[in-house]
Protein backbone atom coordinates (compact mmCIF):
# COMPACT_ATOMS: atom_id res chain seq x y z
CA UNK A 1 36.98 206.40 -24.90
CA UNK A 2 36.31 203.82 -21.86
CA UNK A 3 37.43 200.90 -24.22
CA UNK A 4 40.50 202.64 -24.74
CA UNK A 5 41.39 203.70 -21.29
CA UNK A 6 40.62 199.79 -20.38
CA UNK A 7 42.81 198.71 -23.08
CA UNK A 8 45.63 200.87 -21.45
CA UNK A 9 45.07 199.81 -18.19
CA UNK A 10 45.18 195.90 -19.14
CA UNK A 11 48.49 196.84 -21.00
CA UNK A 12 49.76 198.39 -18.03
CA UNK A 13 49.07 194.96 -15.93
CA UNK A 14 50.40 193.15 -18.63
CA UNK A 15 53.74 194.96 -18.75
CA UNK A 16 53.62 194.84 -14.72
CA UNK A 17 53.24 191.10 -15.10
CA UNK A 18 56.00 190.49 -17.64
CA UNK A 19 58.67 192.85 -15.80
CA UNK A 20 58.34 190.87 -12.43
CA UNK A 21 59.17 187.96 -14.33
CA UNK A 22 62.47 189.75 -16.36
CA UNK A 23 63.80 192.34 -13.60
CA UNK A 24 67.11 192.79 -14.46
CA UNK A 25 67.07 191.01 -17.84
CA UNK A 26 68.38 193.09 -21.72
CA UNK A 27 65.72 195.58 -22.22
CA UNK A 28 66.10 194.95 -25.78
CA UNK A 29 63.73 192.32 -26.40
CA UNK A 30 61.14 193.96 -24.91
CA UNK A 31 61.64 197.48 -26.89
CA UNK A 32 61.89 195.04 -30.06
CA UNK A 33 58.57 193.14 -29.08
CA UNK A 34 56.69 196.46 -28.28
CA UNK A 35 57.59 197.74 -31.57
CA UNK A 36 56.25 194.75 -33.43
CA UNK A 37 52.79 194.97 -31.48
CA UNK A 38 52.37 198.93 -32.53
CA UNK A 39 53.24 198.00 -35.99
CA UNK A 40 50.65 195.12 -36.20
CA UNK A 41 47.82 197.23 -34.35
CA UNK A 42 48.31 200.17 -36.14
CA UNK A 43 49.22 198.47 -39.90
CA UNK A 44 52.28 200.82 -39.88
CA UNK A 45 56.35 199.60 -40.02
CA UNK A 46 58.19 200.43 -36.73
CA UNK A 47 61.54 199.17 -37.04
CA UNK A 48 63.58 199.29 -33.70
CA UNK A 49 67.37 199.60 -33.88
CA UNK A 50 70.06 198.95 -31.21
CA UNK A 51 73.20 199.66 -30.82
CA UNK A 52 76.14 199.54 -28.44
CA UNK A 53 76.24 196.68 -25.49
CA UNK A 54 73.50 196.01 -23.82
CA UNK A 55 73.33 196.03 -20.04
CA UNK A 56 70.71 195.01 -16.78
CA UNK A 57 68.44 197.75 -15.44
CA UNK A 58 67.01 197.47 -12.48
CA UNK A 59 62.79 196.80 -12.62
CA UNK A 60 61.47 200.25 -12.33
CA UNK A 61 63.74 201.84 -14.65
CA UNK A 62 62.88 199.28 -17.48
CA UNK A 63 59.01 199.78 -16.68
CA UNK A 64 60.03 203.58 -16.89
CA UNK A 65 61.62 203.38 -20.03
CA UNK A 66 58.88 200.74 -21.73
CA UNK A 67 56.50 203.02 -20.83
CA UNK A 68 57.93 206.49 -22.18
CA UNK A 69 58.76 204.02 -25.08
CA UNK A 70 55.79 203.17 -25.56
CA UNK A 71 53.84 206.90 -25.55
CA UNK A 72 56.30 207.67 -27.69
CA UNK A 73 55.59 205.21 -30.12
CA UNK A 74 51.53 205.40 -29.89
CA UNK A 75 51.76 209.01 -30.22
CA UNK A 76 53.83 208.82 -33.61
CA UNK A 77 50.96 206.86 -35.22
CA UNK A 78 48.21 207.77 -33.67
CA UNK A 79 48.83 211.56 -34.76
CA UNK A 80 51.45 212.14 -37.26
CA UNK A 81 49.75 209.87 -39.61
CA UNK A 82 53.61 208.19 -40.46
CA UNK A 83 54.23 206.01 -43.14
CA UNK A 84 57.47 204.56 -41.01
CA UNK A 85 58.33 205.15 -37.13
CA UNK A 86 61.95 203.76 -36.06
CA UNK A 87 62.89 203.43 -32.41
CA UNK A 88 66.33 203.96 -31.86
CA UNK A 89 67.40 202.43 -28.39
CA UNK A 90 71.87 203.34 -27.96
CA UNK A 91 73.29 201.51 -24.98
CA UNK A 92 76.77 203.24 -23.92
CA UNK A 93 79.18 202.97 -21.13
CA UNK A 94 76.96 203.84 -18.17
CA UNK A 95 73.96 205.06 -19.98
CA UNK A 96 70.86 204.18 -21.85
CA UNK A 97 69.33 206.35 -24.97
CA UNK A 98 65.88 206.22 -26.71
CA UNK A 99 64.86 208.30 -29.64
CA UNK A 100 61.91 207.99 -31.67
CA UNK A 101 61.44 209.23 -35.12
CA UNK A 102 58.86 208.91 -37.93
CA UNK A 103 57.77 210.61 -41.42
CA UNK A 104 54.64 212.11 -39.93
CA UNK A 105 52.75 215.14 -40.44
CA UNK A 106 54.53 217.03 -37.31
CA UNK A 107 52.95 220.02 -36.41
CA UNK A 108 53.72 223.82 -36.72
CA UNK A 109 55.07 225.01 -33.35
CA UNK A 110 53.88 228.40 -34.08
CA UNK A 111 50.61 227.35 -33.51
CA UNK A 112 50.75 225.99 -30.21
CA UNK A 113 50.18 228.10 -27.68
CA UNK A 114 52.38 226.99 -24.21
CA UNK A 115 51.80 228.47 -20.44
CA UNK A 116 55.03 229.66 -18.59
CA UNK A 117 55.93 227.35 -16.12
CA UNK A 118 56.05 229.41 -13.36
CA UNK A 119 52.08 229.82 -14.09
CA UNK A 120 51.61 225.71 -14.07
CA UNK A 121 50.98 223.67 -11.24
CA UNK A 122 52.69 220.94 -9.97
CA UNK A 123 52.08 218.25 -7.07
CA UNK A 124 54.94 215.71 -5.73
């Protein structure tokens, strides 16, 4: 479990390193290399799609959005067991969409037992 949480962290420097370097730059190469590196690590096809014109985003909002990306992506095969994932990235007038999909498992929502959010606790 420590090699993994190191792994993340070096990721995390990584990505910090590369996005000080591209602030501002298409987002799109990035979302397409990240996709490549799950698929190779994990030995299953993520295709990433993108459509619409792409546009600058400020730094923090592309480290956001790689990052969410990213979870997103390492969730799909690290539990769903999918044969395919596809990440959809839709760039429209004055916004920016993600969606990720895959042929997992899923889970049965019936089974998962959620708190009421008035009883969870939150810090800013």
């Amino acid at each position: 479990m420590q090699l993994r949480s190191t792994i993340d962290e070096i990721r995390q420097a990584v990505w910090n390193l590369r996005l000080s370097s591209e602030s501002g730059k298409n987002i799109s190469p990035l979302l397409a290399g990240m996709t490549e590196q799950v698929s190779r690590e994990f030995s299953v096809p993520v295709e990433c799609q993108i459509s619409g014109k792409p546009f600058a985003l400020d730094q923090s909002t592309v480290h956001e959005l790689l990052m969410v990306a990213r979870e997103a992506l390492y969730n799909a095969v690290r539990h769903g067991q999918p044969s395919r994932v596809q990440l959809e990235i839709c760039f429209e007038k004055d916004k920016c969409s993600v969606k990720v999909q895959d042929d997992g498992l899923g889970f049965d929502p019936a089974a998962v037992s959620f708190l009421p959010w008035d009883t969870m606790a939150c810090s800013a």
